[in-house]
Protein backbone atom coordinates (compact mmCIF):
# COMPACT_ATOMS: atom_id res chain seq x y z
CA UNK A 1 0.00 0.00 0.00
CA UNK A 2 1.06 3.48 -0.70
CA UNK A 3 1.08 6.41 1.83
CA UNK A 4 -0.71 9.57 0.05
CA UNK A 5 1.64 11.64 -1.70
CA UNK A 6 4.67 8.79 -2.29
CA UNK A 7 5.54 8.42 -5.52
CA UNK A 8 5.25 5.61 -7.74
CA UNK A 9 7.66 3.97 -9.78
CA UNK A 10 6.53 4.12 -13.79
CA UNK A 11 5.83 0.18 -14.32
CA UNK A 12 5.42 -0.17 -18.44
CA UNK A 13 2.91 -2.56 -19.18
CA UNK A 14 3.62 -6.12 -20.83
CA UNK A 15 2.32 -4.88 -23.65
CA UNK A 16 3.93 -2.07 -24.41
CA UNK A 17 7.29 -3.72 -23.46
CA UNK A 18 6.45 -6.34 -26.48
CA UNK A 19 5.47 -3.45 -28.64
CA UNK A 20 9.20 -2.08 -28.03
CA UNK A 21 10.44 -5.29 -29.05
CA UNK A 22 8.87 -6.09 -31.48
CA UNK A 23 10.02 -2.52 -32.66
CA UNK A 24 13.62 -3.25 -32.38
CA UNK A 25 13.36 -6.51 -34.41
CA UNK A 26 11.68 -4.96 -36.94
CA UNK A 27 13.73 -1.76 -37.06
CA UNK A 28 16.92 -4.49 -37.10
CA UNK A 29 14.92 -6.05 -40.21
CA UNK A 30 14.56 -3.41 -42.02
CA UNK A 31 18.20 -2.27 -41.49
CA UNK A 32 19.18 -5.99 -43.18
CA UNK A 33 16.83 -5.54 -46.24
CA UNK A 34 18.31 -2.08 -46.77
CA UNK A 35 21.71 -3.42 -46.51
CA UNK A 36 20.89 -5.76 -49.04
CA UNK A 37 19.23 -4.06 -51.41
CA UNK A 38 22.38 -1.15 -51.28
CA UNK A 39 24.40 -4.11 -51.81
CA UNK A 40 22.45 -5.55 -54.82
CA UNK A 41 22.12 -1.49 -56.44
CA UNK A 42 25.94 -1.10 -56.27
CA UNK A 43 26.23 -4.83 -57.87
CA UNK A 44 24.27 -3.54 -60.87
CA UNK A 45 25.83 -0.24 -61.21
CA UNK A 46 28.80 -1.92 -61.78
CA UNK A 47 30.57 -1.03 -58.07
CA UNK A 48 31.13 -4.49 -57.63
CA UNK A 49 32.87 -5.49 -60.45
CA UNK A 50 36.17 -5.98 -61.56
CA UNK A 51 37.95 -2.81 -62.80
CA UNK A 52 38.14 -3.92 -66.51
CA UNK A 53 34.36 -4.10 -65.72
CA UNK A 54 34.25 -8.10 -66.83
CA UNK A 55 32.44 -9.23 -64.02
CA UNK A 56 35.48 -10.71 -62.07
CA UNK A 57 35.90 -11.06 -58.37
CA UNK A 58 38.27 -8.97 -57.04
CA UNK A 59 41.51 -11.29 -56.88
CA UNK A 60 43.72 -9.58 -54.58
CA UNK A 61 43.47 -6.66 -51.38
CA UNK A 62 43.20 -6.03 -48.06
CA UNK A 63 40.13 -8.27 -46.75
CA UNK A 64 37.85 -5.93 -44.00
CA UNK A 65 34.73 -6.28 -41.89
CA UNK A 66 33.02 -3.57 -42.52
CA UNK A 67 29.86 -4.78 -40.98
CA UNK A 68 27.49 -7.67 -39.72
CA UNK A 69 23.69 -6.92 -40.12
CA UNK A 70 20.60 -8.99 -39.55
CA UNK A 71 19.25 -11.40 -36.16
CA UNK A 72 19.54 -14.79 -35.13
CA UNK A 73 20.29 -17.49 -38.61
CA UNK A 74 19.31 -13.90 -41.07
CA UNK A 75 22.65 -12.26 -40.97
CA UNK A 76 24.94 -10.31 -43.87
CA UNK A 77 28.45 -9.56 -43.60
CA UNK A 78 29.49 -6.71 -45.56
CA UNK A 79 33.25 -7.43 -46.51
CA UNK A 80 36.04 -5.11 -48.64
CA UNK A 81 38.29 -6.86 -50.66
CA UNK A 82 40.61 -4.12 -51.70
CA UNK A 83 38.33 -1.59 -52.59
CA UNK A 84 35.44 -3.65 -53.76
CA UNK A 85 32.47 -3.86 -51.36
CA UNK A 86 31.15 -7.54 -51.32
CA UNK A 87 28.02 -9.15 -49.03
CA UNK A 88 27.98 -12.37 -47.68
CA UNK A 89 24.54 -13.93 -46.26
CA UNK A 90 24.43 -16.68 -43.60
CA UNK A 91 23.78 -19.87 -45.65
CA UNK A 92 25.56 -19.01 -48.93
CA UNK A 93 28.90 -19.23 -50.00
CA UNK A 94 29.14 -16.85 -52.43
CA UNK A 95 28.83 -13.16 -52.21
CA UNK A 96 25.23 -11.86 -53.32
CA UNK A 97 25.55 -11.55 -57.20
CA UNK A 98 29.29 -13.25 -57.56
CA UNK A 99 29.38 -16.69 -59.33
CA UNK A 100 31.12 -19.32 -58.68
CA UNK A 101 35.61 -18.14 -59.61
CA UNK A 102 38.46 -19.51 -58.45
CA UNK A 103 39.24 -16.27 -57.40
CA UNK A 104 35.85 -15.83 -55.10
CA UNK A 105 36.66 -16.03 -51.15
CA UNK A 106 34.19 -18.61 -50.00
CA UNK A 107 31.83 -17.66 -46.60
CA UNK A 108 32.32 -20.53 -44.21
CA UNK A 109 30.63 -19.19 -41.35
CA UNK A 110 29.04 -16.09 -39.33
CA UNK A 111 29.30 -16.39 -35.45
CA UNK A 112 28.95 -13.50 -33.10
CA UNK A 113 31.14 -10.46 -34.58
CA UNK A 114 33.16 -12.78 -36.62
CA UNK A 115 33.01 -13.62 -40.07
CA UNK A 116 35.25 -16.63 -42.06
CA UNK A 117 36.38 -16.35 -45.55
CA UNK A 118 38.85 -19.25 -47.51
CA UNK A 119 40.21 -19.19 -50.96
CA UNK A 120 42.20 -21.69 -51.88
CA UNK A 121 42.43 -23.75 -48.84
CA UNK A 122 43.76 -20.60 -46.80
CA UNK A 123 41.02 -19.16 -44.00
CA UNK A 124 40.72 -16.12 -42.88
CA UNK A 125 39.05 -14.98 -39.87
CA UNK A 126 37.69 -11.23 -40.07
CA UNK A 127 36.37 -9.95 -36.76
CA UNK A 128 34.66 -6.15 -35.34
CA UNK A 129 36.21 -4.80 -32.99
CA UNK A 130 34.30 -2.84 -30.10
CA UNK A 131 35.23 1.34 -30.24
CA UNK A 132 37.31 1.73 -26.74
């Protein structure tokens, strides 16, 4: 029982506490599709490409993380090879709108802020890194 005057703490209902979640999820899914469809514009525009504009997968660079979007088994890694923006989805090996080259690095696996990449029987492991 309260005394007259004491304050009361602000309870949110259930409901609205679902409401938020369910907010965030979708707010996290529409953040993935958006990654993926940037990902898919710049593959048509030619960004993706190699630079004598054949098509090839970038064969050589500096490999980056530049970012892991999606929840739960839906996730994208966005990856630089050089200077060539590539993204990876949980599930498929090859970068969204790459096919199959020699050349390609292969997904192997998303976990956490991690992603792994091989070509040619050599893995690399590709991580975020938390600002300090």
């Amino acid at each position: 029982m309260f005394a007259p005057g004491m304050a009361q703490a602000a309870v949110p209902p259930a409901d609205d506490l679902a409401a938020e979640q369910m907010s965030v999820r979708e707010l996290m899914r529409l953040d993935t599709e958006l990654a993926l469809n940037h990902a898919k514009r710049s593959l048509r525009k030619g960004e993706g490409v190699g630079s004598d504009g054949s098509g090839q997968y970038a064969r050589s660079g500096v490999l980056k993380l530049i970012a892991i979007y999606g929840v739960g088994k839906k996730l994208l890694a966005e990856v630089t090879v050089g200077t060539q923006p590539y993204v990876y989805m949980h599930g498929q090996a090859l970068p969204v709108g790459v096919k199959a080259d020699a050349s390609a690095y292969m997904l192997r696996g998303i976990s956490g802020s991690c992603v792994q990449l091989e070509r040619n029987d050599v893995t690399h492991t590709l991580c975020l890194y938390p600002f300090l």
